[in-house]
Protein backbone atom coordinates (compact mmCIF):
# COMPACT_ATOMS: atom_id res chain seq x y z
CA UNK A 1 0.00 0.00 0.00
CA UNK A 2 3.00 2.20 0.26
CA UNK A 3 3.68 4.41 -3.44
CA UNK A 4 0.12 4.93 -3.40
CA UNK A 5 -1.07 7.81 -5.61
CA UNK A 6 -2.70 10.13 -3.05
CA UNK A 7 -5.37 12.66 -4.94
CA UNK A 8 -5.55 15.99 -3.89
CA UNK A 9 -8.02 16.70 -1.55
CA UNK A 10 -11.35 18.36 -3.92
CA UNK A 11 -13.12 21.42 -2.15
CA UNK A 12 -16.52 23.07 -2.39
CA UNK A 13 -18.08 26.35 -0.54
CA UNK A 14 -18.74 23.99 2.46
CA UNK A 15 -17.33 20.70 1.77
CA UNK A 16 -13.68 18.92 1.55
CA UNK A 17 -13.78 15.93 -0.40
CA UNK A 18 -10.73 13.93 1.03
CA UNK A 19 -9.38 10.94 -0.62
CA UNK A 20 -9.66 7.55 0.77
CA UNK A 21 -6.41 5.66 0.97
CA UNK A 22 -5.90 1.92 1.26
CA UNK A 23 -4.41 2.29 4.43
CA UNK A 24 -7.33 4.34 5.46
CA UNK A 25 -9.70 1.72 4.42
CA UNK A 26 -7.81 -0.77 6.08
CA UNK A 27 -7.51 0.59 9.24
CA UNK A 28 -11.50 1.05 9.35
CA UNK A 29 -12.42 -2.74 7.84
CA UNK A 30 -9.82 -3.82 10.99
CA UNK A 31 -11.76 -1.87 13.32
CA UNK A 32 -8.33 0.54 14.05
CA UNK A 33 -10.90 3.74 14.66
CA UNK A 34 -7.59 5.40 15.95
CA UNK A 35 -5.52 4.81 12.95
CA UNK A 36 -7.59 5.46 10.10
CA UNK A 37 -8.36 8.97 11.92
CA UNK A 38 -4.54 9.65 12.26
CA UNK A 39 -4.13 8.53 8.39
CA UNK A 40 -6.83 10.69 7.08
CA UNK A 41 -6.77 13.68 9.82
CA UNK A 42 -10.73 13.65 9.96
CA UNK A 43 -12.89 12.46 12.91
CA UNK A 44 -15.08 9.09 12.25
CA UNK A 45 -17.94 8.63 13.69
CA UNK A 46 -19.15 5.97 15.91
CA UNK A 47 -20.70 3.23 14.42
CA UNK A 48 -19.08 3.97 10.87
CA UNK A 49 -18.59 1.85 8.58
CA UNK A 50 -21.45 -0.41 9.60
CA UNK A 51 -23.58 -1.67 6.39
CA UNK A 52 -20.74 0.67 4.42
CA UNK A 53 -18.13 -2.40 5.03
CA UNK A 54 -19.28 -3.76 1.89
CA UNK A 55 -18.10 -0.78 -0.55
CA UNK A 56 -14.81 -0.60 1.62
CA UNK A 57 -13.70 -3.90 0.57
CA UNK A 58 -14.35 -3.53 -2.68
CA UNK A 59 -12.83 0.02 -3.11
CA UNK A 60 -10.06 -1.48 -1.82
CA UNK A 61 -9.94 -3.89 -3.58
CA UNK A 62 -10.06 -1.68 -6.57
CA UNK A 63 -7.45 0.92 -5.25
CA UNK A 64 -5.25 -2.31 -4.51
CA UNK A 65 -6.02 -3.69 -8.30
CA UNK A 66 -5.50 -0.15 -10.49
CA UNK A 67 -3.73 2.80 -8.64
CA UNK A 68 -3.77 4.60 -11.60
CA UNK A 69 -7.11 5.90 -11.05
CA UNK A 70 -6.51 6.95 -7.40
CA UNK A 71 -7.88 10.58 -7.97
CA UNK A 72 -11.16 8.64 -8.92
CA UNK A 73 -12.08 6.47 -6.03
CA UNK A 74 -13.96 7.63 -2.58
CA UNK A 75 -13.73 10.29 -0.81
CA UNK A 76 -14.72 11.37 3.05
CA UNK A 77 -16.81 14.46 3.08
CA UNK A 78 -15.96 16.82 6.14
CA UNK A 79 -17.14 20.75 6.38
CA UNK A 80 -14.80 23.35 5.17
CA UNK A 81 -15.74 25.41 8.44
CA UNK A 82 -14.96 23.61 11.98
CA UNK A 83 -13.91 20.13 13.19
CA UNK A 84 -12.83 17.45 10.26
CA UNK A 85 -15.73 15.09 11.10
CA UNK A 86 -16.69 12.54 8.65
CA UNK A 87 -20.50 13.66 7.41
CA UNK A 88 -20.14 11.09 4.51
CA UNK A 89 -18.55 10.07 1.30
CA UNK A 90 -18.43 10.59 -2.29
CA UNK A 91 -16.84 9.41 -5.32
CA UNK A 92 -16.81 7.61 -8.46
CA UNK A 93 -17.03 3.58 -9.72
CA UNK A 94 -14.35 4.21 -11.32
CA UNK A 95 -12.70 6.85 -14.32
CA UNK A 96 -14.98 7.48 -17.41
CA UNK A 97 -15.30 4.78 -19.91
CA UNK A 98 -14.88 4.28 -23.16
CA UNK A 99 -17.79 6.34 -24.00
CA UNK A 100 -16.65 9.16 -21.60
CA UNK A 101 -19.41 8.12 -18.71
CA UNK A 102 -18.26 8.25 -15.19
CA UNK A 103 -20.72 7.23 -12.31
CA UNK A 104 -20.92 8.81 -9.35
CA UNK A 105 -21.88 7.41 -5.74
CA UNK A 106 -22.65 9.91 -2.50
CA UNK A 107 -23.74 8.80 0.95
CA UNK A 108 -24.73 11.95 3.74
CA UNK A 109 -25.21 10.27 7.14
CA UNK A 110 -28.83 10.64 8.64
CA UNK A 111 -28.08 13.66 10.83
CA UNK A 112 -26.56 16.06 7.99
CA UNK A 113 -29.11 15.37 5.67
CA UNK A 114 -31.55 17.94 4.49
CA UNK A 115 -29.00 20.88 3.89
CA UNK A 116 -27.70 20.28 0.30
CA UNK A 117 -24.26 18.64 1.42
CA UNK A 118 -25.24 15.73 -1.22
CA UNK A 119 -26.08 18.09 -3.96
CA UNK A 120 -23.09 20.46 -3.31
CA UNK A 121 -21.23 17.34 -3.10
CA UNK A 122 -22.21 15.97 -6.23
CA UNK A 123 -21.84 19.08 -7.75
CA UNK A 124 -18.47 19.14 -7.14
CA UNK A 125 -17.63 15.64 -8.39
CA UNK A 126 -19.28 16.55 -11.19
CA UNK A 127 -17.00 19.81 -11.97
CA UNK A 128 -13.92 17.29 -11.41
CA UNK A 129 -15.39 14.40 -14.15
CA UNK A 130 -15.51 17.49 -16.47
CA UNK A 131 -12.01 18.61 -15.92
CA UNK A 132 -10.59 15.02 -16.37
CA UNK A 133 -12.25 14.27 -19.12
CA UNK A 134 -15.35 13.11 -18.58
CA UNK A 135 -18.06 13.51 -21.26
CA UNK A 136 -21.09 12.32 -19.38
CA UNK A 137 -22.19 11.79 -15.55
CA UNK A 138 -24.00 8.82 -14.24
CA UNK A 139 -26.09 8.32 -11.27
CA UNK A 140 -27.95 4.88 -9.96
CA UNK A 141 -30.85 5.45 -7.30
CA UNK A 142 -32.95 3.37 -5.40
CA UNK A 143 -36.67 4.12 -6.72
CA UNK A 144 -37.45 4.11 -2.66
CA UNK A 145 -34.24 7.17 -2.03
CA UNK A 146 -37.16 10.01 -2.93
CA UNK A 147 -34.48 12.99 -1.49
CA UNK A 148 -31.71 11.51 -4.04
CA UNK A 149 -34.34 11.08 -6.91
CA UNK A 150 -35.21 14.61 -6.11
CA UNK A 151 -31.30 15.71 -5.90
CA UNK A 152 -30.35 13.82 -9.25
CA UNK A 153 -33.58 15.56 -11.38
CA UNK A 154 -31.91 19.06 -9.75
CA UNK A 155 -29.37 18.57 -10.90
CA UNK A 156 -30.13 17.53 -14.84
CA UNK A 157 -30.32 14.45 -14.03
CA UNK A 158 -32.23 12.11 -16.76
CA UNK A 159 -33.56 8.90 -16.36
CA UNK A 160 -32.53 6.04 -18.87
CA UNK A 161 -33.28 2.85 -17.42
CA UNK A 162 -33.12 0.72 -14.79
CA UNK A 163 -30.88 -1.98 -13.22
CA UNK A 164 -30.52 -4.47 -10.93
CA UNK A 165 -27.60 -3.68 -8.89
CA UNK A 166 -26.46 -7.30 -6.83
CA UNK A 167 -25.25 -5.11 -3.83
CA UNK A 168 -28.17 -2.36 -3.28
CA UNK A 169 -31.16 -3.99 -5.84
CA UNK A 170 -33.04 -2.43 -8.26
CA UNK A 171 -31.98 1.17 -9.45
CA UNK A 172 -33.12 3.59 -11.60
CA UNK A 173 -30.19 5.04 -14.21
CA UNK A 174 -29.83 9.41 -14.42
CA UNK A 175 -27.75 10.52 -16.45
CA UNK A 176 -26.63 14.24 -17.74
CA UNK A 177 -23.70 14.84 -20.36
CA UNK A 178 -20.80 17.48 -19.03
């Protein structure tokens, strides 16, 4: 995990989008709360990554696999303003394709919902697609996820389809070229 590529850290009017690390994700899957906080410099919160496990092994396992596309993996989202506490996490699947599509992924945790953190985030992940390239931005929602189907329509969102996602179910496809 050492020589790993370490983005730079993206920022928005209220949010810092800091990169995720292997040894960051490590540290968390091992349960070394302590660690992972020294690694990254942001507070995590109690109870993290609970059902979130299952993307952390397989970003991981992706950082691990093609560390060429660091600067596209997850993020933790802390405030600009205040203490570096973990409010969520952002990101990508991966970098565009060969048609220029990169999907995006965002995650708020219950109490910092409702105050455009997930849009702003979004927003900003989909300024840095743009700037590296990216032709076209993807999103996949759970038909149930009502704020995010709201947030992704805000945004320009459009639906194309659907899927059936073996980690989160069915989802409905947005997407919105750059």
């Amino acid at each position: 995990m050492n020589g790993y590529p370490v983005p730079e850290e993206l920022r928005s009017a209220r949010l810092r989008l800091i990169p995720m690390t292997p040894a960051f994700i490590q540290a968390v899957l091992d349960g070394r709360k302590a660690e992972a906080e020294g690694l990254s410099g942001v507070v995590i919160p109690d109870g993290w990554p609970d059902d979130d496990d299952r993307y952390l092994h397989m970003w991981l396992k992706d950082m691990i696999d093609a560390p060429q596309f660091a600067k596209w993996r997850a993020r933790v989202l802390v405030p600009v303003e205040g203490e570096a506490r973990m409010i969520g996490h952002a990101g990508f699947h991966g970098p565009p394709n060969d048609d220029g599509m990169a999907e995006m992924g965002y995650t708020i945790f219950p109490e910092f919902r409702g105050r455009g953190l997930a849009t702003e985030a979004a927003q900003r992940l989909m300024a840095f697609a743009k700037e590296n390239g990216a032709t076209l931005i993807r999103a996949s929602v759970s038909p149930d996820n009502a704020p995010s189907l709201a947030m992704t329509r805000k945004l320009g969102l459009v639906q194309i389809g659907e899927q059936m996602d073996e980690i989160d179910g069915l989802e409905l496809v947005f997407e919105r070229p750059l």
